[in-house]
Protein backbone atom coordinates (compact mmCIF):
# COMPACT_ATOMS: atom_id res chain seq x y z
CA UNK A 1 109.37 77.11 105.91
CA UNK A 2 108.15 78.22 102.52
CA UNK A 3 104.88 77.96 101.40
CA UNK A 4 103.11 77.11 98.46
CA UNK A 5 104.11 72.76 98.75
CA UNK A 6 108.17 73.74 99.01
CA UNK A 7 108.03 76.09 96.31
CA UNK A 8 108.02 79.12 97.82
CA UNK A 9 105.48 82.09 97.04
CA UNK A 10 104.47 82.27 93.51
CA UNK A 11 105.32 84.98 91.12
CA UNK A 12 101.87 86.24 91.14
CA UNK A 13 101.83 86.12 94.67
CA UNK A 14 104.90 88.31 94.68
CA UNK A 15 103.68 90.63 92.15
CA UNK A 16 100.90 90.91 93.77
CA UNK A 17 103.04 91.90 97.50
CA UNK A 18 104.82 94.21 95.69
CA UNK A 19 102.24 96.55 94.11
CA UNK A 20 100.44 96.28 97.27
CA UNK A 21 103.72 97.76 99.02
CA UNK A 22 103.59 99.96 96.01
CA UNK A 23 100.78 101.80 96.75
CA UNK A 24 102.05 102.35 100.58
CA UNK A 25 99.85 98.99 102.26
CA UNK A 26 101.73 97.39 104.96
CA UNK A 27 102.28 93.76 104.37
CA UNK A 28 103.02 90.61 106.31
CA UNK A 29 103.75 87.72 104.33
CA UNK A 30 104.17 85.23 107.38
CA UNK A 31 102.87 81.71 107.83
CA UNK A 32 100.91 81.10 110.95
CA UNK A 33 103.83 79.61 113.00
CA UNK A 34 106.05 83.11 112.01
CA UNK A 35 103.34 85.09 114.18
CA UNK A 36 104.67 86.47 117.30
CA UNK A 37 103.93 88.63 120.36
CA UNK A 38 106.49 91.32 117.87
CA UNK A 39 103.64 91.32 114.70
CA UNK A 40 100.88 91.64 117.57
CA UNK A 41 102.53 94.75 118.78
CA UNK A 42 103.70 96.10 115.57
CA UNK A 43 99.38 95.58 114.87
CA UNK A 44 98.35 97.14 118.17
CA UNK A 45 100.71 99.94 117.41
CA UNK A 46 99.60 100.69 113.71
CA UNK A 47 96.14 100.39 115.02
CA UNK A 48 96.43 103.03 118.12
CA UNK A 49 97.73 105.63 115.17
CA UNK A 50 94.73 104.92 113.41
CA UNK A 51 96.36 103.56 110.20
CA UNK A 52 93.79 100.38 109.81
CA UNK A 53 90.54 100.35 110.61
């Protein structure tokens, strides 16, 4: 379901995904009920190589 009252994500919000991406930052853009046990691993896994602290 999109955010932002129906709309969708805002331009600026978009924008501001993309230069994010960009500059090589990994981005989710999920709301709460798109979380699942695959984003939790995809997490653990980024973490173990030490790409977030």
């Amino acid at each position: 379901m999109p955010r932002g009252g129906g709309r969708g994500p805002g331009a600026g919000a978009e924008q501001v995904l993309s230069r994010l991406r960009q500059r090589g930052v990994q981005v989710l853009d999920a709301s709460p009920d798109e979380v699942d046990a695959r984003l939790i691993d995809r997490y653990l896994e980024v973490k173990r190589r030490e790409l977030v602290a």
